[in-house]
C-alpha atoms as a PDB file:
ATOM      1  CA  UNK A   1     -70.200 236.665   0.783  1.00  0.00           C
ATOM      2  CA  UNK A   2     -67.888 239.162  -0.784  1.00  0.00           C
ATOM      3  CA  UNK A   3     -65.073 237.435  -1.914  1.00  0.00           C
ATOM      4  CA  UNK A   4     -66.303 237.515  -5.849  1.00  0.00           C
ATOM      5  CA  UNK A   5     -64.868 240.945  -5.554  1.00  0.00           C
ATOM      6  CA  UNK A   6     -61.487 240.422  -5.387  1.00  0.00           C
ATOM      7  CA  UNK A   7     -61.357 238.315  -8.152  1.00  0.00           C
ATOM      8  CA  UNK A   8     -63.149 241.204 -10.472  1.00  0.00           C
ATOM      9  CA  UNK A   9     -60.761 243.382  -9.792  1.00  0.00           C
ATOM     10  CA  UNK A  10     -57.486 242.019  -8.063  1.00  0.00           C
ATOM     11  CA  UNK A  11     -54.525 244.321  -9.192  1.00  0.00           C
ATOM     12  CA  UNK A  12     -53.633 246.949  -6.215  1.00  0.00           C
ATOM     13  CA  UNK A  13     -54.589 250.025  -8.392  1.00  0.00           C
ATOM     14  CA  UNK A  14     -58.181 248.979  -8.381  1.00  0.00           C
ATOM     15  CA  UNK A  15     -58.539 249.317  -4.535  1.00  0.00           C
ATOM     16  CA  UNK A  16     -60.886 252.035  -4.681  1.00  0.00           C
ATOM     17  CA  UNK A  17     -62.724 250.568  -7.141  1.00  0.00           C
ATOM     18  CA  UNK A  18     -63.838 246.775  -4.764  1.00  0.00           C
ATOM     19  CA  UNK A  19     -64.171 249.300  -2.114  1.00  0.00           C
ATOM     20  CA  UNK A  20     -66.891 250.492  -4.115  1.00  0.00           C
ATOM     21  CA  UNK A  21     -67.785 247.523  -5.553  1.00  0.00           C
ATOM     22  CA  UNK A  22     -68.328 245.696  -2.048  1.00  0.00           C
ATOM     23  CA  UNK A  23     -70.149 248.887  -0.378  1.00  0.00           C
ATOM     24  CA  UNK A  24     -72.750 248.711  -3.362  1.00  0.00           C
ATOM     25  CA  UNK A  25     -73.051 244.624  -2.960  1.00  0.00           C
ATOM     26  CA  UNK A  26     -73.264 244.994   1.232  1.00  0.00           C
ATOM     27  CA  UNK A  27     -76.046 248.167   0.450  1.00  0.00           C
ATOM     28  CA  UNK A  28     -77.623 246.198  -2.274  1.00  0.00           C
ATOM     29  CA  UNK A  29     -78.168 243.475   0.091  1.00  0.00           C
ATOM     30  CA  UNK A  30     -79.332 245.274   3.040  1.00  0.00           C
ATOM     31  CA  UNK A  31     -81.698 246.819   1.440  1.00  0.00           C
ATOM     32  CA  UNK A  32     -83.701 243.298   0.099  1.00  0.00           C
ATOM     33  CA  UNK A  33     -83.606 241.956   3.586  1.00  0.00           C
ATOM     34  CA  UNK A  34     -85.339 244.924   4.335  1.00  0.00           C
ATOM     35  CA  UNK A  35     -87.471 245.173   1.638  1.00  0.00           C
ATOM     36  CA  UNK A  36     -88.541 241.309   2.574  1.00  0.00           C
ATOM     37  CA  UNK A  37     -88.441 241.502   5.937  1.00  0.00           C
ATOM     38  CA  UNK A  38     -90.387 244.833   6.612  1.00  0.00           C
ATOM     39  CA  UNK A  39     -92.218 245.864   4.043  1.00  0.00           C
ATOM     40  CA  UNK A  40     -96.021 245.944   3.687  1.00  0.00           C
ATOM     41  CA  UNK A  41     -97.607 244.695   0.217  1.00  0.00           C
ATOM     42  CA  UNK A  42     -98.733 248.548  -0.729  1.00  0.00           C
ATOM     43  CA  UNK A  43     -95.002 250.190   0.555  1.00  0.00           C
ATOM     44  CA  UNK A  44     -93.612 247.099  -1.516  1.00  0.00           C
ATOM     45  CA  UNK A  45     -95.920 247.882  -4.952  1.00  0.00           C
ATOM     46  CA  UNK A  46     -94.482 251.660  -4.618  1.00  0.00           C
ATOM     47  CA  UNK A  47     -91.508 250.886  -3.967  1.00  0.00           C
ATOM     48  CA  UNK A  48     -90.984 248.300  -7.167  1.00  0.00           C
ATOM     49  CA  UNK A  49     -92.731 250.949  -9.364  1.00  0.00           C
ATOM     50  CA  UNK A  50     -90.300 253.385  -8.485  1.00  0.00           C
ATOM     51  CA  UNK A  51     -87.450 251.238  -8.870  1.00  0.00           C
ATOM     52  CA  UNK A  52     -88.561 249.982 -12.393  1.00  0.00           C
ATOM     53  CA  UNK A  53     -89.133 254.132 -13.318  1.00  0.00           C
ATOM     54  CA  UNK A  54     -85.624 254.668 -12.237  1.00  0.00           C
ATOM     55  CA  UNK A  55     -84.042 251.338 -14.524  1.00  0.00           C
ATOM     56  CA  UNK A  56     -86.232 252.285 -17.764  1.00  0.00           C
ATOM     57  CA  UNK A  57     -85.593 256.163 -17.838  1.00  0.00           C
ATOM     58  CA  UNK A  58     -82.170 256.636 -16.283  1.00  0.00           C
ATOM     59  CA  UNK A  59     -80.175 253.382 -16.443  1.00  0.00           C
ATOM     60  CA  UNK A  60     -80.960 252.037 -19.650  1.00  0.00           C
ATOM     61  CA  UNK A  61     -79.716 255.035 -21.841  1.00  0.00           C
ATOM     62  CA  UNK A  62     -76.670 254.677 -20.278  1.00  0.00           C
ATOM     63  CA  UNK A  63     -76.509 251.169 -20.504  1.00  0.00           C
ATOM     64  CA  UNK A  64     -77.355 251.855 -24.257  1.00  0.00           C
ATOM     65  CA  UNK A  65     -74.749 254.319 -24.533  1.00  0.00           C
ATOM     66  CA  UNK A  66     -72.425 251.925 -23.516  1.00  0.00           C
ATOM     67  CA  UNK A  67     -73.074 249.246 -25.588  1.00  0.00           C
ATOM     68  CA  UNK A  68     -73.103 251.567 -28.446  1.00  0.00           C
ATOM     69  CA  UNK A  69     -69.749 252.710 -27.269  1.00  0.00           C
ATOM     70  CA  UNK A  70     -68.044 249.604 -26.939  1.00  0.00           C
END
């Protein structure tokens, strides 16, 4: 399920960084089976609004930052 990540980033300095890498995926994933598995259709609605708050006013700018950046 996780080997992807080892090809991102397969030079022995970058350990730290799939550590990372695979703890976000393995969270990332946990957290949609629970979200499918468990969650009623009003916790679900909240839940989706709050992550779509969270991607428009704190990751985009520094996705746009980025991209401006690079």
């Amino acid at each position: 399920m996780f080997f992807w990540v080892s090809g991102v980033y397969f030079e022995p300095e970058f350990v730290e960084a799939r550590d990372i890498l695979t703890k976000v995926t393995a969270l990332t994933s946990i957290l949609d089976d629970i979200y499918d598995a468990y969650g009623t259709l009003e916790e679900l609605v909240l839940i989706t609004e709050a992550i779509q708050k969270y991607l428009i006013h704190i990751f985009f700018p520094y996705l746009l930052n980025l991209i401006n950046f690079v």
